[in-house]
C-alpha atoms as a PDB file:
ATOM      1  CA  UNK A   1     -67.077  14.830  22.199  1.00  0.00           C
ATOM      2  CA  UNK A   2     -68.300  11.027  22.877  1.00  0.00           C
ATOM      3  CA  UNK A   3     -70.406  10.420  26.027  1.00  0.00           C
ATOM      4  CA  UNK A   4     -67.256   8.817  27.482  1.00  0.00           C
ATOM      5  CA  UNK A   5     -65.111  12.182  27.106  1.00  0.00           C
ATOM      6  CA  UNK A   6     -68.037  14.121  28.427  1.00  0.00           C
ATOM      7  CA  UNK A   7     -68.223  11.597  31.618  1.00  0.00           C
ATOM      8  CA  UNK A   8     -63.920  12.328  31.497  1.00  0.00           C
ATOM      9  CA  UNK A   9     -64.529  16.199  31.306  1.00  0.00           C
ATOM     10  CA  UNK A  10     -66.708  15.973  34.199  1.00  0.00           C
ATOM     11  CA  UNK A  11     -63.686  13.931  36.172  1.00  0.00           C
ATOM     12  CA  UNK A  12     -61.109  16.963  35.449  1.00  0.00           C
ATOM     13  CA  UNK A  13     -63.895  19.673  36.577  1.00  0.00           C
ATOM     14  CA  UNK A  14     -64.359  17.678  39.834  1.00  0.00           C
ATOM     15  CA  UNK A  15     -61.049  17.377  40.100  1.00  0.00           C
ATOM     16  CA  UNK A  16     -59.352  20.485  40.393  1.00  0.00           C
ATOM     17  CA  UNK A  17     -60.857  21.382  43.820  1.00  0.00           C
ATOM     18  CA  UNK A  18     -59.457  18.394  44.885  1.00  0.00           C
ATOM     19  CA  UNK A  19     -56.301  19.453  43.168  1.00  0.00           C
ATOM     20  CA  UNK A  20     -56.278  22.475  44.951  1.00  0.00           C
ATOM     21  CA  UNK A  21     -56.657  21.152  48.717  1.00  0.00           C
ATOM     22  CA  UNK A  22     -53.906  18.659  47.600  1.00  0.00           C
ATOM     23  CA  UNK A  23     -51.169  20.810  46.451  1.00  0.00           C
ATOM     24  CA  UNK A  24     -47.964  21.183  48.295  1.00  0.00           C
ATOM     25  CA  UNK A  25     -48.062  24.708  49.211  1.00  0.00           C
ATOM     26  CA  UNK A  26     -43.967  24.856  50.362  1.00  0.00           C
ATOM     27  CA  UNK A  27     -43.423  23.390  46.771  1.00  0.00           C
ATOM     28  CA  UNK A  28     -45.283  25.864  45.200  1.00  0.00           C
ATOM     29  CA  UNK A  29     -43.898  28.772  46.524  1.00  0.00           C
ATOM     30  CA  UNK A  30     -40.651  28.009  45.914  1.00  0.00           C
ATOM     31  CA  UNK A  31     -41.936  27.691  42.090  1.00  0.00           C
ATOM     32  CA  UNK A  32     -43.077  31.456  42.908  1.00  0.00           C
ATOM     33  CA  UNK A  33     -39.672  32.263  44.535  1.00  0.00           C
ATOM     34  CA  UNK A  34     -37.595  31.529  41.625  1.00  0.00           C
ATOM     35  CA  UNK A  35     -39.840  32.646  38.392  1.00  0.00           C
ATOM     36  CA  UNK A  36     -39.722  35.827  40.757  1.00  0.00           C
ATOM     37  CA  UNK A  37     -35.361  35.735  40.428  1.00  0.00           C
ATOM     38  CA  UNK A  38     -36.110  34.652  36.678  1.00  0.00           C
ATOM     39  CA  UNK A  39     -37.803  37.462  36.429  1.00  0.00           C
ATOM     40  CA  UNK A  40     -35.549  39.954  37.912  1.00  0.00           C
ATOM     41  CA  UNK A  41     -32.953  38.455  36.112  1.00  0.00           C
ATOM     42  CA  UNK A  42     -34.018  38.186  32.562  1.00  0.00           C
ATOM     43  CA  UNK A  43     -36.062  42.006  32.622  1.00  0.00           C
ATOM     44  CA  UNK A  44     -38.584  42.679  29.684  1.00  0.00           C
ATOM     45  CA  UNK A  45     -37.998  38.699  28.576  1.00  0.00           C
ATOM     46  CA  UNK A  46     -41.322  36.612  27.891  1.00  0.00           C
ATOM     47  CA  UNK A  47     -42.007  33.609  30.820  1.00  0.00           C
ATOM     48  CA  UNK A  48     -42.059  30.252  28.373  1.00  0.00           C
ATOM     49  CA  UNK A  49     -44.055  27.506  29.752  1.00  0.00           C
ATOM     50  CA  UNK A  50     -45.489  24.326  28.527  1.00  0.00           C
ATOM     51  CA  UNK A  51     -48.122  22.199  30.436  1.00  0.00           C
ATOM     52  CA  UNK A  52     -48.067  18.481  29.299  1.00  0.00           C
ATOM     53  CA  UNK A  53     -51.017  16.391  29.822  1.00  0.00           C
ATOM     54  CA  UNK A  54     -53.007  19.926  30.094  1.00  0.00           C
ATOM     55  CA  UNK A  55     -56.668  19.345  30.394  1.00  0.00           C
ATOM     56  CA  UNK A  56     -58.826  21.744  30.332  1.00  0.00           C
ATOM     57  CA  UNK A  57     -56.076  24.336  31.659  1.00  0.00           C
ATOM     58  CA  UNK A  58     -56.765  23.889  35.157  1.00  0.00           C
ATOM     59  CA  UNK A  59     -53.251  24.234  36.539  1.00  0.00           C
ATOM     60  CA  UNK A  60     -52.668  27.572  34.151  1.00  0.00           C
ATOM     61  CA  UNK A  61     -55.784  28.971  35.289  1.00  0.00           C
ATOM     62  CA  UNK A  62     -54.457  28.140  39.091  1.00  0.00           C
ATOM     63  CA  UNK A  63     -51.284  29.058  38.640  1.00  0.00           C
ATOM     64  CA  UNK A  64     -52.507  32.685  37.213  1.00  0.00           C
ATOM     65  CA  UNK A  65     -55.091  33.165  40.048  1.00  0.00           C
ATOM     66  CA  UNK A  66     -52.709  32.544  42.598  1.00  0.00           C
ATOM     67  CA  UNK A  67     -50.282  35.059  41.953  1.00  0.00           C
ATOM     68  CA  UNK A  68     -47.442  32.272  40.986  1.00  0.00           C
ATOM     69  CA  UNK A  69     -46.584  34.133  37.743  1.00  0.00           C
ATOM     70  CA  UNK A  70     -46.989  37.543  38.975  1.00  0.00           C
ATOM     71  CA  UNK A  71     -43.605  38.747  38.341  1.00  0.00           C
ATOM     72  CA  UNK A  72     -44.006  38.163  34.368  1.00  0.00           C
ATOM     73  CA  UNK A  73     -46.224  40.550  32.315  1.00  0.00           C
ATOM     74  CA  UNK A  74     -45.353  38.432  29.324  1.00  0.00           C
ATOM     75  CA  UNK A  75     -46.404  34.715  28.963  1.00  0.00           C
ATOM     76  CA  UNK A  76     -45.977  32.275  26.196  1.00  0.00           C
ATOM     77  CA  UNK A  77     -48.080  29.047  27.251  1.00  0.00           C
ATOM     78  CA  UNK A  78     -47.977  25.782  25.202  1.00  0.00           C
ATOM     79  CA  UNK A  79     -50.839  23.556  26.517  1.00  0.00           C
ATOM     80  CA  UNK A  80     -50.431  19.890  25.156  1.00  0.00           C
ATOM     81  CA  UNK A  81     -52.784  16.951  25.866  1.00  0.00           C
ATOM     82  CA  UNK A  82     -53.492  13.920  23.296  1.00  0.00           C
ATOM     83  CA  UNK A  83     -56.890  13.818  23.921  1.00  0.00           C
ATOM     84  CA  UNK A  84     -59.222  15.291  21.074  1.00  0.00           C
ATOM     85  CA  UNK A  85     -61.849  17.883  21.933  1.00  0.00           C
ATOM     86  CA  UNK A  86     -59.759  19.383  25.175  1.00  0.00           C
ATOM     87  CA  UNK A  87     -58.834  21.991  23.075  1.00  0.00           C
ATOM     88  CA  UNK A  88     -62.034  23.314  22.595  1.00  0.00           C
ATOM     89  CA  UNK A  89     -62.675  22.810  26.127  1.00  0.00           C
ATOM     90  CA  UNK A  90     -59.920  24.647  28.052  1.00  0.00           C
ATOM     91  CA  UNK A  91     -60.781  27.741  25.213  1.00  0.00           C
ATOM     92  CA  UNK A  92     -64.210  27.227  26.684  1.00  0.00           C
ATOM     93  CA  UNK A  93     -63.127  27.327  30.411  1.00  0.00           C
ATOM     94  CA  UNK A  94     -61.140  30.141  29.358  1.00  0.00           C
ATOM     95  CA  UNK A  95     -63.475  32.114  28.110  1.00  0.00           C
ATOM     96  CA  UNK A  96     -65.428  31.888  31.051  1.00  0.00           C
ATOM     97  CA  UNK A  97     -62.631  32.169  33.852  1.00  0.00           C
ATOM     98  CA  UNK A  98     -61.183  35.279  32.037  1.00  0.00           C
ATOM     99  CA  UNK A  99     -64.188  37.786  32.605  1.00  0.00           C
ATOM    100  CA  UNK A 100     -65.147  37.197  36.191  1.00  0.00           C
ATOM    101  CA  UNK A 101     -60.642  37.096  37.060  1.00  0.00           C
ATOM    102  CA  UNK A 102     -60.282  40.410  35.517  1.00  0.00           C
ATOM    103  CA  UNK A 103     -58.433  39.447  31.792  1.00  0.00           C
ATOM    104  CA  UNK A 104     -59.758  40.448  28.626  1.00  0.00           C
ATOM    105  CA  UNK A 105     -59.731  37.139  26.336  1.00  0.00           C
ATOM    106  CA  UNK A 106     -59.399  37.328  22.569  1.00  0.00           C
ATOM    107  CA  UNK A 107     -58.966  34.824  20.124  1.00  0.00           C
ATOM    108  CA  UNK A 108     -56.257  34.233  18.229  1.00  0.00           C
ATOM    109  CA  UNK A 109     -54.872  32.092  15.143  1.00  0.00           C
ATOM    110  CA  UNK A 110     -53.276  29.457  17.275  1.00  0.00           C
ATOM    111  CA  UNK A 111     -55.239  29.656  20.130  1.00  0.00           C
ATOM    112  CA  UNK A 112     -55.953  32.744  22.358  1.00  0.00           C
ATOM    113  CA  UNK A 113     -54.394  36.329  24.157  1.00  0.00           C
ATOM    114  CA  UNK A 114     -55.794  37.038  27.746  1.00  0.00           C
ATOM    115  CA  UNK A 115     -55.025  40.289  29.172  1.00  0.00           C
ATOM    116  CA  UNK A 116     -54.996  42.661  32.149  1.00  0.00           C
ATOM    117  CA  UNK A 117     -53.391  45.621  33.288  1.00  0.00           C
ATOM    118  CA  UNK A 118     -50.935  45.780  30.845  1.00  0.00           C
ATOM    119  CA  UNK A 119     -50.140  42.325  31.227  1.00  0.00           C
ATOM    120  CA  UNK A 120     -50.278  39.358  28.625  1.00  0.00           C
ATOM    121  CA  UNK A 121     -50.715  35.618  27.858  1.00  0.00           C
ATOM    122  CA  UNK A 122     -50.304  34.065  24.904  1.00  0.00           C
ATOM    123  CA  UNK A 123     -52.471  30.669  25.361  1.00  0.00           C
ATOM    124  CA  UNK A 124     -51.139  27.816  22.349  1.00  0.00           C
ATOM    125  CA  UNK A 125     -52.862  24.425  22.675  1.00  0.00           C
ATOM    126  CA  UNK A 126     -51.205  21.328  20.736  1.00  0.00           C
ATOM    127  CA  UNK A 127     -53.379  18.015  20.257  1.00  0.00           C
ATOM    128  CA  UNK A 128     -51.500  15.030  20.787  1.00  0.00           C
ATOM    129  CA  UNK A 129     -48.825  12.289  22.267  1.00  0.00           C
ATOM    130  CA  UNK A 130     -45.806  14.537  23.827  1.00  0.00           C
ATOM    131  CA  UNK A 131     -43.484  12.412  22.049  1.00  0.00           C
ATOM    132  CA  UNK A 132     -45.262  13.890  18.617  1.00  0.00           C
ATOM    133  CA  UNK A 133     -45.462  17.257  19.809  1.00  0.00           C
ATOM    134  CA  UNK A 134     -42.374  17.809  21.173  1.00  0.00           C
ATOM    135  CA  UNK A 135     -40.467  18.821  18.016  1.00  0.00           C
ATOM    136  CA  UNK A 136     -43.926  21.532  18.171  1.00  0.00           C
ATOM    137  CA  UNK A 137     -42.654  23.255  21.318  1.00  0.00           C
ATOM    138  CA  UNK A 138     -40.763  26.082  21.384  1.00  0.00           C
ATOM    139  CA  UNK A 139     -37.049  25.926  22.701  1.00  0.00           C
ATOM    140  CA  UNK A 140     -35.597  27.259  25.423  1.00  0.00           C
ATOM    141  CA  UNK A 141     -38.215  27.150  27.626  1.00  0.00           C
ATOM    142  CA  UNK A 142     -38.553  28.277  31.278  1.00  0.00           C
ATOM    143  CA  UNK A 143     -40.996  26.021  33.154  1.00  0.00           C
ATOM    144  CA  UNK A 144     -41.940  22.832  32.113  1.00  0.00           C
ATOM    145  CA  UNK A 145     -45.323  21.536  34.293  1.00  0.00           C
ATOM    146  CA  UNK A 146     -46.061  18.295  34.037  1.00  0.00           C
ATOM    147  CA  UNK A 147     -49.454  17.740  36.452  1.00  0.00           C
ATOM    148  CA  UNK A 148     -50.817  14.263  37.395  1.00  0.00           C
ATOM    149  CA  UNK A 149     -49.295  12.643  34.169  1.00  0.00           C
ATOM    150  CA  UNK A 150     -45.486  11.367  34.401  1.00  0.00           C
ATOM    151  CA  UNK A 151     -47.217   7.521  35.996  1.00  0.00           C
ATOM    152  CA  UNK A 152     -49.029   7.251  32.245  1.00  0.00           C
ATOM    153  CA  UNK A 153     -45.520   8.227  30.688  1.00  0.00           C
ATOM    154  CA  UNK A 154     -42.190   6.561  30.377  1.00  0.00           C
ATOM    155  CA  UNK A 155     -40.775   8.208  32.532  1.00  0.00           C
ATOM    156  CA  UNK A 156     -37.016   8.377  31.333  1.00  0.00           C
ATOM    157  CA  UNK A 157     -37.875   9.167  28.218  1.00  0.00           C
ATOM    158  CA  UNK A 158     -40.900  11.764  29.079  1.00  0.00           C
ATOM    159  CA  UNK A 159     -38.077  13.320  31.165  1.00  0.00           C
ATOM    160  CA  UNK A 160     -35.094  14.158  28.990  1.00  0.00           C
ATOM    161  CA  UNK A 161     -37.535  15.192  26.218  1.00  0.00           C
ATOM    162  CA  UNK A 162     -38.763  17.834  28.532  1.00  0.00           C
ATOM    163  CA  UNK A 163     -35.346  18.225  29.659  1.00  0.00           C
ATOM    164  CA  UNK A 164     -34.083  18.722  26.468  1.00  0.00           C
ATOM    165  CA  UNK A 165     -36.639  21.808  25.737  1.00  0.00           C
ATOM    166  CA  UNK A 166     -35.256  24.016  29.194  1.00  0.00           C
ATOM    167  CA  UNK A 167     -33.096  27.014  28.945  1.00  0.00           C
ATOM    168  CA  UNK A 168     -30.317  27.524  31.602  1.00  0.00           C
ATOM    169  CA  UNK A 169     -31.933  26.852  34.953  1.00  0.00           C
ATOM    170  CA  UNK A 170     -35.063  25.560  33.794  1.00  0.00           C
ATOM    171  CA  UNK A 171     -37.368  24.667  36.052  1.00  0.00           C
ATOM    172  CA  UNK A 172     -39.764  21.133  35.893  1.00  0.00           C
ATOM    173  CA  UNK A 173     -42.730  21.491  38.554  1.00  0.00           C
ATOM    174  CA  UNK A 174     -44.459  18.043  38.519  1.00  0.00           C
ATOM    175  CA  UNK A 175     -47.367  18.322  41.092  1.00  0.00           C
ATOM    176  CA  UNK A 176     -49.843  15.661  41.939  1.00  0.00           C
ATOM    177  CA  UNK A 177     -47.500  12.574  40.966  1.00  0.00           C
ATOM    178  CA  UNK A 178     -49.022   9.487  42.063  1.00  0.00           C
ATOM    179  CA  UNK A 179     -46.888   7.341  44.820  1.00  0.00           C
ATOM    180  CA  UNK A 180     -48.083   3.678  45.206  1.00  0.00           C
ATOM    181  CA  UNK A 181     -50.775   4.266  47.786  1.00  0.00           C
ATOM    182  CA  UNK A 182     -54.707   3.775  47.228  1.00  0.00           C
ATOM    183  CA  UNK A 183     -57.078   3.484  50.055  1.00  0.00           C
ATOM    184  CA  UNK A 184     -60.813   3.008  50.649  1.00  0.00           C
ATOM    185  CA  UNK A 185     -62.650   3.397  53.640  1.00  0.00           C
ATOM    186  CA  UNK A 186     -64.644   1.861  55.025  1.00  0.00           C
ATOM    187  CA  UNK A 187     -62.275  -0.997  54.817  1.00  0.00           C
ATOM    188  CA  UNK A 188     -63.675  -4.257  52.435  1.00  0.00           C
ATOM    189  CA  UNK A 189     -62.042  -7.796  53.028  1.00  0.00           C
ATOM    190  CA  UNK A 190     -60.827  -7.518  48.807  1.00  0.00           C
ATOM    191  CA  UNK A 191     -59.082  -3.937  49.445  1.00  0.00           C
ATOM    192  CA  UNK A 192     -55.514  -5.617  49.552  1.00  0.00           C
ATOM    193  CA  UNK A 193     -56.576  -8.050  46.237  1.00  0.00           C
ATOM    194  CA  UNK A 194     -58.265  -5.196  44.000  1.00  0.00           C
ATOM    195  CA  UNK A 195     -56.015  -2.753  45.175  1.00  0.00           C
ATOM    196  CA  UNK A 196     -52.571  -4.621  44.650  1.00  0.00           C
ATOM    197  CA  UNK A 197     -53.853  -5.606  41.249  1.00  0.00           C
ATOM    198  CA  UNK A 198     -54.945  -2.135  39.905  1.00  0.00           C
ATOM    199  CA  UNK A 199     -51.119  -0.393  41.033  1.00  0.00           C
ATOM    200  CA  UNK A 200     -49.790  -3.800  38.894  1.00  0.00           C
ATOM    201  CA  UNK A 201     -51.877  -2.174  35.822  1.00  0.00           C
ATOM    202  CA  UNK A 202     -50.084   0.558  35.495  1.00  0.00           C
ATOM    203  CA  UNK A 203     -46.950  -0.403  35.050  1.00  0.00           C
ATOM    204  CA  UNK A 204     -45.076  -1.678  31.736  1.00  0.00           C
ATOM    205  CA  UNK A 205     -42.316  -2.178  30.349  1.00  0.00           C
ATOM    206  CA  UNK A 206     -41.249   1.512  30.011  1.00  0.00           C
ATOM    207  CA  UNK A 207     -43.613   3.267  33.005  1.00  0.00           C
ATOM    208  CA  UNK A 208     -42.852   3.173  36.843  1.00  0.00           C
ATOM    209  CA  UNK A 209     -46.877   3.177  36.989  1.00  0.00           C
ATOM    210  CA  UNK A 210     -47.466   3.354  40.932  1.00  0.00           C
ATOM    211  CA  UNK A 211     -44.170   3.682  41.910  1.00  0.00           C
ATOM    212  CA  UNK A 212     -43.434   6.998  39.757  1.00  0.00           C
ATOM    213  CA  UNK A 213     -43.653   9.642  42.657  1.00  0.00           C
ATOM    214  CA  UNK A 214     -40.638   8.074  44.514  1.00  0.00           C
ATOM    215  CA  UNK A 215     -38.914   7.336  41.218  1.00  0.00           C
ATOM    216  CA  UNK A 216     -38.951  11.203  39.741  1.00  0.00           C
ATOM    217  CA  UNK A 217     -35.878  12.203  42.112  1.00  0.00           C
ATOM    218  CA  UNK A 218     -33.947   9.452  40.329  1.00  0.00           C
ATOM    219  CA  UNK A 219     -35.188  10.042  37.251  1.00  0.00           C
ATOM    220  CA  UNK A 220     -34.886  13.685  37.634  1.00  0.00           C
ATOM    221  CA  UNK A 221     -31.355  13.697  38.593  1.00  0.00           C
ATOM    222  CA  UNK A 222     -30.560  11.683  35.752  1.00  0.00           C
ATOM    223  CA  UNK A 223     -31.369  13.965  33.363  1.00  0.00           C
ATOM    224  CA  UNK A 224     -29.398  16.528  34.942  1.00  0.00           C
ATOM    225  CA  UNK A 225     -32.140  17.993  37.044  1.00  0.00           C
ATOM    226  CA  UNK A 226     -31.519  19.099  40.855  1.00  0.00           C
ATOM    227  CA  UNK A 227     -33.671  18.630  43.494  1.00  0.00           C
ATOM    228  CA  UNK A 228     -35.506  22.019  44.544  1.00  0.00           C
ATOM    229  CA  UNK A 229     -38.124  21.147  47.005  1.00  0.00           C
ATOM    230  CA  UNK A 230     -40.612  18.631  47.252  1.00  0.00           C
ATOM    231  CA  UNK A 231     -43.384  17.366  49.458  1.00  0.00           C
ATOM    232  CA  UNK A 232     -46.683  15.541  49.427  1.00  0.00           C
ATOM    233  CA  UNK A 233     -50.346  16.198  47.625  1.00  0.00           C
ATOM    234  CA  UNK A 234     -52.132  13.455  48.804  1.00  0.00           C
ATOM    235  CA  UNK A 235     -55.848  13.678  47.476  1.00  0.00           C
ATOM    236  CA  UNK A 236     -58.187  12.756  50.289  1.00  0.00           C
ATOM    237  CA  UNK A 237     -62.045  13.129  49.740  1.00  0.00           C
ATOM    238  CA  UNK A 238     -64.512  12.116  52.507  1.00  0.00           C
ATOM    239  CA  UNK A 239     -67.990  12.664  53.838  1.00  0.00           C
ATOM    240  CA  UNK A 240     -69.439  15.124  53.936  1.00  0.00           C
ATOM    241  CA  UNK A 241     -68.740  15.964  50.012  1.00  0.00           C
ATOM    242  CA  UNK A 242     -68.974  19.356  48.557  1.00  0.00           C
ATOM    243  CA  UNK A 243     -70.885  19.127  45.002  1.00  0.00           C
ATOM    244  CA  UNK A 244     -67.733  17.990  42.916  1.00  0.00           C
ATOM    245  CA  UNK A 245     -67.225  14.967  45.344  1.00  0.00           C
ATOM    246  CA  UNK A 246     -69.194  12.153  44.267  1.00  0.00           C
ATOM    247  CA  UNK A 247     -68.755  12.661  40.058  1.00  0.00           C
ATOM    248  CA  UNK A 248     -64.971  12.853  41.159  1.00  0.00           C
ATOM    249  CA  UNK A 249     -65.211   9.478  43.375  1.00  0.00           C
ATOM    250  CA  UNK A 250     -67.451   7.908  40.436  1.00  0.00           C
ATOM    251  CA  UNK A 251     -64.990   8.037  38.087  1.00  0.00           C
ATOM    252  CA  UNK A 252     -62.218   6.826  40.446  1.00  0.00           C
ATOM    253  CA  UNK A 253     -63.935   3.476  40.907  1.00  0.00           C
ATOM    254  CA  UNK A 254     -64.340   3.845  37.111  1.00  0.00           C
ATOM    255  CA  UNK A 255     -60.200   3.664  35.913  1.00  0.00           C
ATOM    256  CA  UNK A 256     -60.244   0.646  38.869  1.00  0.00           C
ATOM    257  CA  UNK A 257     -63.030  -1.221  36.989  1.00  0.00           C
ATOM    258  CA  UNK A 258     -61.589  -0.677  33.811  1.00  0.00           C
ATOM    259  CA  UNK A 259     -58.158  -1.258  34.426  1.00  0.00           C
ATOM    260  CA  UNK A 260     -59.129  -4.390  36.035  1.00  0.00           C
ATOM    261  CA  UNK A 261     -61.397  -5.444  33.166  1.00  0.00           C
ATOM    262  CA  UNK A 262     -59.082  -3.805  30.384  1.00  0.00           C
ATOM    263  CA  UNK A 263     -55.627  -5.900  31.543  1.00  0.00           C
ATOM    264  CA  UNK A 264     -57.158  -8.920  32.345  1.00  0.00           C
ATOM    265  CA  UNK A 265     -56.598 -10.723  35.889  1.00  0.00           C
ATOM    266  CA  UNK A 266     -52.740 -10.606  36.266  1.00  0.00           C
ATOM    267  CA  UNK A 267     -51.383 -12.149  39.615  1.00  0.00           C
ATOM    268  CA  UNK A 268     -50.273 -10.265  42.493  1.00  0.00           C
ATOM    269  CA  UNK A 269     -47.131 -11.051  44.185  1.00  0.00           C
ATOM    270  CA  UNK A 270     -46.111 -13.740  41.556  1.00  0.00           C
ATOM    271  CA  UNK A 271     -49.616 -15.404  42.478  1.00  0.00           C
ATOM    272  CA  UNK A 272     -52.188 -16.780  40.419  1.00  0.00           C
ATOM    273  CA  UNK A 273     -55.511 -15.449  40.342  1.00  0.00           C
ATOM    274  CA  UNK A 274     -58.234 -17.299  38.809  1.00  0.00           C
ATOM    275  CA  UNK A 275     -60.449 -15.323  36.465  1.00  0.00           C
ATOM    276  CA  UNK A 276     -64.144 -15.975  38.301  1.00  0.00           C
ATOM    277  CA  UNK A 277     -62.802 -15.680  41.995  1.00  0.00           C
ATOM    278  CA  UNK A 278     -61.211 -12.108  41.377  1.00  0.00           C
ATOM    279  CA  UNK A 279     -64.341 -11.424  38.918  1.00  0.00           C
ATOM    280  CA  UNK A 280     -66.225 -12.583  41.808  1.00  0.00           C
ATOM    281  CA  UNK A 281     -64.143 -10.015  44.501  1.00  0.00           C
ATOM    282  CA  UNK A 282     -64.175  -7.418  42.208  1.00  0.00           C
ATOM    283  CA  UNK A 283     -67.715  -7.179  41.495  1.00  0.00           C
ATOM    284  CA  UNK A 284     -68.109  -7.656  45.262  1.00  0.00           C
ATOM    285  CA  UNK A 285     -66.066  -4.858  46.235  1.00  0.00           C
ATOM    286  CA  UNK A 286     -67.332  -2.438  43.212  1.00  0.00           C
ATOM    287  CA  UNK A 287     -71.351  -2.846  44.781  1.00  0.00           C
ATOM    288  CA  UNK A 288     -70.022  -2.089  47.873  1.00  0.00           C
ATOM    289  CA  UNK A 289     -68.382   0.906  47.017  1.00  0.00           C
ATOM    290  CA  UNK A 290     -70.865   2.269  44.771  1.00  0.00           C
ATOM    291  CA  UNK A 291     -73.519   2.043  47.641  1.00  0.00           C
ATOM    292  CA  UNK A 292     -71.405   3.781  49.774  1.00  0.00           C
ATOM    293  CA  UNK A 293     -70.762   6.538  47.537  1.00  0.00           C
ATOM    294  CA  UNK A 294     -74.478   6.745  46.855  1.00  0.00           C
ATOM    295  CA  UNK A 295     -75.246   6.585  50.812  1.00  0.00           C
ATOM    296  CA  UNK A 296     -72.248   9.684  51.356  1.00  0.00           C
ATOM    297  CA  UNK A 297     -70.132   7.295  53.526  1.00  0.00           C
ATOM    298  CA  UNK A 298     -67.249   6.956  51.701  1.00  0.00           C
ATOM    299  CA  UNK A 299     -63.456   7.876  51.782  1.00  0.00           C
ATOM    300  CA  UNK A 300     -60.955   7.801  49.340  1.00  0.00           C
ATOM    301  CA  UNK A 301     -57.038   8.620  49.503  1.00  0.00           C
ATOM    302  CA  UNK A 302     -54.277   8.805  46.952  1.00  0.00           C
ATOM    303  CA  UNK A 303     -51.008   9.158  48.004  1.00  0.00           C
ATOM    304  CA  UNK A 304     -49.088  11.619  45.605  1.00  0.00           C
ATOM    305  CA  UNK A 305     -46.020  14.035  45.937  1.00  0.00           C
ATOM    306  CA  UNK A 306     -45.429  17.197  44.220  1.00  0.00           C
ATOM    307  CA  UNK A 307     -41.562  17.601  42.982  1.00  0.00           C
ATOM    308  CA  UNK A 308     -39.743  20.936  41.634  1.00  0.00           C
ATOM    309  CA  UNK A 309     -36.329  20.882  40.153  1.00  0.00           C
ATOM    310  CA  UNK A 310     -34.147  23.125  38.274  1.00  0.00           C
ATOM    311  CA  UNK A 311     -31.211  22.112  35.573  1.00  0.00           C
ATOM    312  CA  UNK A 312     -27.583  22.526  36.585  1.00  0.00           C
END
């Protein structure tokens, strides 16, 4: 991989403990409650999930180690993610998860088998855009997860192609969905300026960018999805960190730099902003933040919500 996927590789490790303190537990077990009925309903039939935007496999490996597909002994689990190398990586992260959580892992043509106690999963990864992949993904499928990734999709159209992959009462768990709020502490007089511009870069034509966590219930019910449970996942990361803290603050300030830089200076509000005063604020408010990551006095928050819902 390039230096700049390492440095992105280094993000997702430092972000799944963050992930995990974030995570709507309510939400989550009522994902447990139902594969649980699936399960007793459907006896001696394989769970079939698919994880868009997968990673490294950090929300399979959670899933597994938190008992959330417990009532299956029989997983098929299609990882997809259009960045190259990840595949390699998650087999990696795998490998090493596998030993020390009690599965035997074994390679396999398309991808690899992990095992324990007479229980199996059947790990597929598939490199590239979901729109590319999805004729690759196996019908009728049980779960779809889509984690931290329906604000870089479009949405309507991410949706019912997921949609149109789920088997009666098919579930869609889409945790860590971000919801239009950003906030940096200690507060800097640009926050509202830098801030308001970098939720403006995310949105286009065909994504709801910042607004995407409110807009899934919409969205979902559209595409013939109800409503299951839902509830916040807000990341918040403040001093004192724990070791994954400041690579995973880094490379936040990182996606506002280059967002800012990549997209050019767009106005906020219908306002103009000329290019050297908001270069000007922006580098201002970047040196700031970078010393106080470096000094451990910084807070960040990220206002997400997790949403579960099952087709009629």
């Amino acid at each position: 991989m390039t230096r700049h996927d390492e440095r992105f590789v280094r993000y997702l490790e430092a972000k799944e403990p963050v992930d995990d303190h974030a995570l709507h537990r309510p939400t989550l077990a009522r994902l447990n409650d139902l594969l649980e009925a699936r399960a007793e309903s459907r006896p001696g039939k394989p769970l079939r999930v698919v994880s868009v935007g997968a990673g490294t496999g950090a929300m399979c490996r959670r899933l597994l180690s938190w008992g959330v597909f417990d009532s299956h002994d029989d997983i098929k689990f299609v990882m997809v993610d259009k960045q190259e190398g990840l595949a390699d990586r998650a087999a990696a992260a795998f490998a090493r998860w596998a030993p020390a959580a009690g599965w035997e892992a074994t390679p396999t043509k398309n991808g690899f088998r992990i095992e324990r106690h007479g229980r199996r999963v059947e790990l597929t990864y598939i490199t590239g855009d979901l729109f590319d992949a999805t004729s690759l993904l196996p019908r009728a499928l049980d779960l779809v997860i889509a984690h931290a990734v329906f604000d870089l999709l479009p949405l309507k159209r991410a949706t019912e192609s997921l949609v149109s992959r789920l088997t009666d009462r098919g579930l869609v768990y889409a945790p860590i969905t971000f919801d239009g709020h950003t906030s940096f502490r200690p507060a800097h007089e640009a926050d509202d300026r830098i801030l308001d511009a970098y939720h403006e870069t995310m949105r286009a034509e065909d994504h709801n960018g910042s607004t995407t966590g409110s807009d899934l219930f919409s969205a979902f019910t559209s595409a013939g999805l109800s409503l299951v449970e839902a509830g916040g996942s807000d990341w918040v990361v403040h001093p004192p960190y724990d070791d994954h803290a400041p690579a995973f603050l880094d490379q936040i300030l990182h996606f506002v730099e280059q967002s800012l830089t990549e997209t050019g200076n767009a106005g906020v509000d219908g306002e103009s902003i000329e290019d050297d005063e908001f270069q000007t604020d922006l580098d201002s408010w970047l040196r700031t933040r970078h010393r106080q990551l470096e000094t451990e006095s910084l807070t960040y928050i990220a206002h997400n919500v997790d949403v579960l819902a099952q087709l009629d």
